[in-house]
Protein backbone atom coordinates (compact mmCIF):
# COMPACT_ATOMS: atom_id res chain seq x y z
CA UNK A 1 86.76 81.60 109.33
CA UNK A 2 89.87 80.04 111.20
CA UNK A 3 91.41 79.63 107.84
CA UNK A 4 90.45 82.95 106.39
CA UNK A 5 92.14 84.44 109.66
CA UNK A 6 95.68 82.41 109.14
CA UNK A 7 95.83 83.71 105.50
CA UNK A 8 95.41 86.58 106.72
CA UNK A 9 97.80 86.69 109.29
CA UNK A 10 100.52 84.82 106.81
CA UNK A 11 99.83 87.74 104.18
CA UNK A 12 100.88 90.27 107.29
CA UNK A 13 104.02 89.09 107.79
CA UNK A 14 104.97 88.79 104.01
CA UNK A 15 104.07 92.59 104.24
CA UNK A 16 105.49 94.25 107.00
CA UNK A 17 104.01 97.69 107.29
CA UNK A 18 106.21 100.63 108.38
CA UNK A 19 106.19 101.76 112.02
CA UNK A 20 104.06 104.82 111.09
CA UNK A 21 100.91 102.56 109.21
CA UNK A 22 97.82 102.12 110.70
CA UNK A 23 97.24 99.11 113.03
CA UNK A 24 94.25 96.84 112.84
CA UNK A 25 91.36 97.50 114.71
CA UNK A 26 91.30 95.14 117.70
CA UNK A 27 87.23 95.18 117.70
CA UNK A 28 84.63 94.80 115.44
CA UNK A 29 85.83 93.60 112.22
CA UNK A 30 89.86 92.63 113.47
CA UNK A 31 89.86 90.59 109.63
CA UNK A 32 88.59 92.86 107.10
CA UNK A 33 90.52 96.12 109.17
CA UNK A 34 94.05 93.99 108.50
CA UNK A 35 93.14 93.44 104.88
CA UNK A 36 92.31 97.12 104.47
CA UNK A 37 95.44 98.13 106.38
CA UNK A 38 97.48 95.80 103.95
CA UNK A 39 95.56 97.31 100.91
CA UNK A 40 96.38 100.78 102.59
CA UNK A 41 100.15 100.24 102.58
CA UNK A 42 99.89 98.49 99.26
CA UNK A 43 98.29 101.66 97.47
CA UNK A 44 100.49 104.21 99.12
CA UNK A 45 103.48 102.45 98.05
CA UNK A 46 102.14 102.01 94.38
CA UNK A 47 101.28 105.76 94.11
CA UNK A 48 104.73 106.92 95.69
CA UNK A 49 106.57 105.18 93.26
CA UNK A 50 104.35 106.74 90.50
CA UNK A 51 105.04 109.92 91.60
CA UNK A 52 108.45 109.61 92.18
CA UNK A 53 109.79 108.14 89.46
CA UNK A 54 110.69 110.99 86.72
CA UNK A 55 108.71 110.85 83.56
CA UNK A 56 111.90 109.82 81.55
CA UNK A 57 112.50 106.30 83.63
CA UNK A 58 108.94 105.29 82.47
CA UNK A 59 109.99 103.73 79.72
CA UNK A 60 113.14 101.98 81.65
CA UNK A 61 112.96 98.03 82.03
CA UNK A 62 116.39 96.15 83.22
CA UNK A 63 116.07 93.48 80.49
CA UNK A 64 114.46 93.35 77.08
CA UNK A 65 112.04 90.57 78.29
CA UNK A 66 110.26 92.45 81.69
CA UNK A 67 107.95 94.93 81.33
CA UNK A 68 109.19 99.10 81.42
CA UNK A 69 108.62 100.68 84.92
CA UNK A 70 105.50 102.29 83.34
CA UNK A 71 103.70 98.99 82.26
CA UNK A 72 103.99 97.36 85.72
CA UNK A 73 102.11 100.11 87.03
CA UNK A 74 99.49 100.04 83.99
CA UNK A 75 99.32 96.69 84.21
CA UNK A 76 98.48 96.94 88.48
CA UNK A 77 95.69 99.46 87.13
CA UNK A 78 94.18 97.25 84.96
CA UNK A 79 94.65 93.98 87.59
CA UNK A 80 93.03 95.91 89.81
CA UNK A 81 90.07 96.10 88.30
CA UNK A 82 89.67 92.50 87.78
CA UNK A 83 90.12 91.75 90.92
CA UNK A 84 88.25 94.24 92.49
CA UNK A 85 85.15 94.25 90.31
CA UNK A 86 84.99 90.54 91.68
CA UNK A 87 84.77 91.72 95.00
CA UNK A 88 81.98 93.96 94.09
CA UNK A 89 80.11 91.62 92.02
CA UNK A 90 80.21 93.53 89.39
CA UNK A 91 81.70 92.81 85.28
CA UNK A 92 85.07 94.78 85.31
CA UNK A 93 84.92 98.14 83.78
CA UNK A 94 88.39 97.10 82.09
CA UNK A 95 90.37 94.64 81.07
CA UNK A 96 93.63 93.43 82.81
CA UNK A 97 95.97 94.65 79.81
CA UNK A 98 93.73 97.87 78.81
CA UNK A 99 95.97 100.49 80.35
CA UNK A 100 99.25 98.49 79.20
CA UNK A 101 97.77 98.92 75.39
CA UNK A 102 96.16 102.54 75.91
CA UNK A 103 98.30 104.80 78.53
CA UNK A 104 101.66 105.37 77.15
CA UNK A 105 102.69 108.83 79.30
CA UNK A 106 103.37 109.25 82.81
CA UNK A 107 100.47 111.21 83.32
CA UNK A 108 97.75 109.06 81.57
CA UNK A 109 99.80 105.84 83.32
CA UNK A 110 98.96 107.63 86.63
CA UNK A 111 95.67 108.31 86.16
CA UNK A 112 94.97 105.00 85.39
CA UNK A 113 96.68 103.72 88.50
CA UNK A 114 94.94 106.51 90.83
CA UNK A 115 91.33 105.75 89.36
CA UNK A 116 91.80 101.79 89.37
CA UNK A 117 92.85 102.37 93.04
CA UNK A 118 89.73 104.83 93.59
CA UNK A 119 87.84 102.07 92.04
CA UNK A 120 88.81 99.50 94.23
CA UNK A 121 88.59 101.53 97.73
CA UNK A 122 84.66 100.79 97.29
CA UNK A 123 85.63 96.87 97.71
CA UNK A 124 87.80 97.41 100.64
CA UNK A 125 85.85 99.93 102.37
CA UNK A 126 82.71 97.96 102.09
CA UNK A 127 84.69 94.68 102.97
CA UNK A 128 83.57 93.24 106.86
CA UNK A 129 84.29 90.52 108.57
CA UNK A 130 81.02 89.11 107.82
CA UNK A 131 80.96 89.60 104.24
CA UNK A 132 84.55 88.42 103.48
CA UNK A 133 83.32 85.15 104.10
CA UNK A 134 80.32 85.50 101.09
CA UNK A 135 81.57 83.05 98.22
CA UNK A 136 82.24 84.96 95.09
CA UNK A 137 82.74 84.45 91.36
CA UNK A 138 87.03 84.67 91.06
CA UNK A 139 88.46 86.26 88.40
CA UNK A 140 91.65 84.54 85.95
CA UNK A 141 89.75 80.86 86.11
CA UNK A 142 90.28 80.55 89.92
CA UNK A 143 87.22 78.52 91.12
CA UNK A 144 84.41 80.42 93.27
CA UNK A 145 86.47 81.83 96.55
CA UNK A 146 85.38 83.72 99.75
CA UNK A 147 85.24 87.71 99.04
CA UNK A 148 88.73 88.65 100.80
CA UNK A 149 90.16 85.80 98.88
CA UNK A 150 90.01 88.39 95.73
CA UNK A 151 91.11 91.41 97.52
CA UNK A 152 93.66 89.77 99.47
CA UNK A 153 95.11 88.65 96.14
CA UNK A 154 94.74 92.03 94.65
CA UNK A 155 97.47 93.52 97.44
CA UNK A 156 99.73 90.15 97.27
CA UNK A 157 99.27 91.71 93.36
CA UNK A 158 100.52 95.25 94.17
CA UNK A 159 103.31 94.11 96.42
CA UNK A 160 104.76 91.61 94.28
CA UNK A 161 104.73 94.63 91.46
CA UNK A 162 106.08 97.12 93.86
CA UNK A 163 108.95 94.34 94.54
CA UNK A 164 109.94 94.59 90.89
CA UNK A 165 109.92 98.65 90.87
CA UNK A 166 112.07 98.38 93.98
CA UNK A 167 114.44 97.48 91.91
CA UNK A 168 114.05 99.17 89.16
CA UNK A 169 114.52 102.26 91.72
CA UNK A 170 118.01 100.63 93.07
CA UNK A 171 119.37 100.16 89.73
CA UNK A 172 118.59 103.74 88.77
CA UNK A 173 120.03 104.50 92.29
CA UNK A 174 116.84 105.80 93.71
CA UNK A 175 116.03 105.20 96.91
CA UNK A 176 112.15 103.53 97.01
CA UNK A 177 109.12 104.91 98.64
CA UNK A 178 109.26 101.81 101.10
CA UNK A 179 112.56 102.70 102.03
CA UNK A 180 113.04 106.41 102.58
CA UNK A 181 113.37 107.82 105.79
CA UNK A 182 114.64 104.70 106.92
């Protein structure tokens, strides 16, 4: 449990959250509340940038070899899954790379994304301290972890991804969800 707290705390200060985010609850379940509040600010960053970005950048990637603005976030919808369904103990209702073969539009891209986050609220909202410690089957070959080892991954997955639309933002001289207001 000491260990599954440290992780935790190390994942919180690779992710600051904005001033205005909920704070963890400091009773009860203090471990699963930060991984839900880290999820939280995860998934409204994801879905900002979605939104935000105009139909016609989609398609935009910096270099030939990374993927378009649009497949990062198809490919997050599909991750999710994955990861999540783990959590749940359940098969994954999609593959990693579904969306990235199947949703080409903004719209269908989003929907994805807004349905594989739906999807995995049921992990995190069910997630307690108690039961983040219950070993799991991992997804991607990683050997049999404790529960919020699979969610925690799933948000280091979204905000690595939101790192690379970051800049895909700045070099279309948008200013990211993260960052407005600021």
């Amino acid at each position: 449990m000491l260990r599954l707290a440290t992780i935790v705390a190390f994942v919180g200060l690779l992710a600051p959250a904005p001033a205005s985010a909920q704070s963890p609850s400091t009773t009860g379940n203090p471990i699963s509340s930060s991984i839900k509040v880290l999820w939280s600010n995860a998934k409204k960053n994801l879905v900002e940038s979605a939104d935000q970005m105009p139909e016609s950048n989609f398609a935009f990637k910096p270099v030939d070899t990374v993927r378009s603005f649009g497949a990062i976030l198809a490919h997050v919808a599909g991750a999710n899954y994955v990861f999540c369904s783990a959590a749940l103990g359940e098969k994954s209702p999609h593959a990693e790379d579904d969306f990235e073969k199947s949703a080409t539009t903004k719209d269908a891209i989003v929907k994805a994304l807004r349905e594989s986050l739906a999807y995995c609220d049921k992990a995190y909202d069910a997630l307690t301290d108690q039961s983040a410690t219950a070993m799991i089957e991992m997804p991607f070959g990683v050997p049999s972890s404790p529960r919020a080892t699979a969610l925690m991954a799933n948000t280091g997955h979204l905000q690595e991804h939101y790192g690379n639309l970051v800049t895909y933002f700045r070099i279309k001289g948008m200013v990211p969800p993260s960052s407005r207001g600021q």
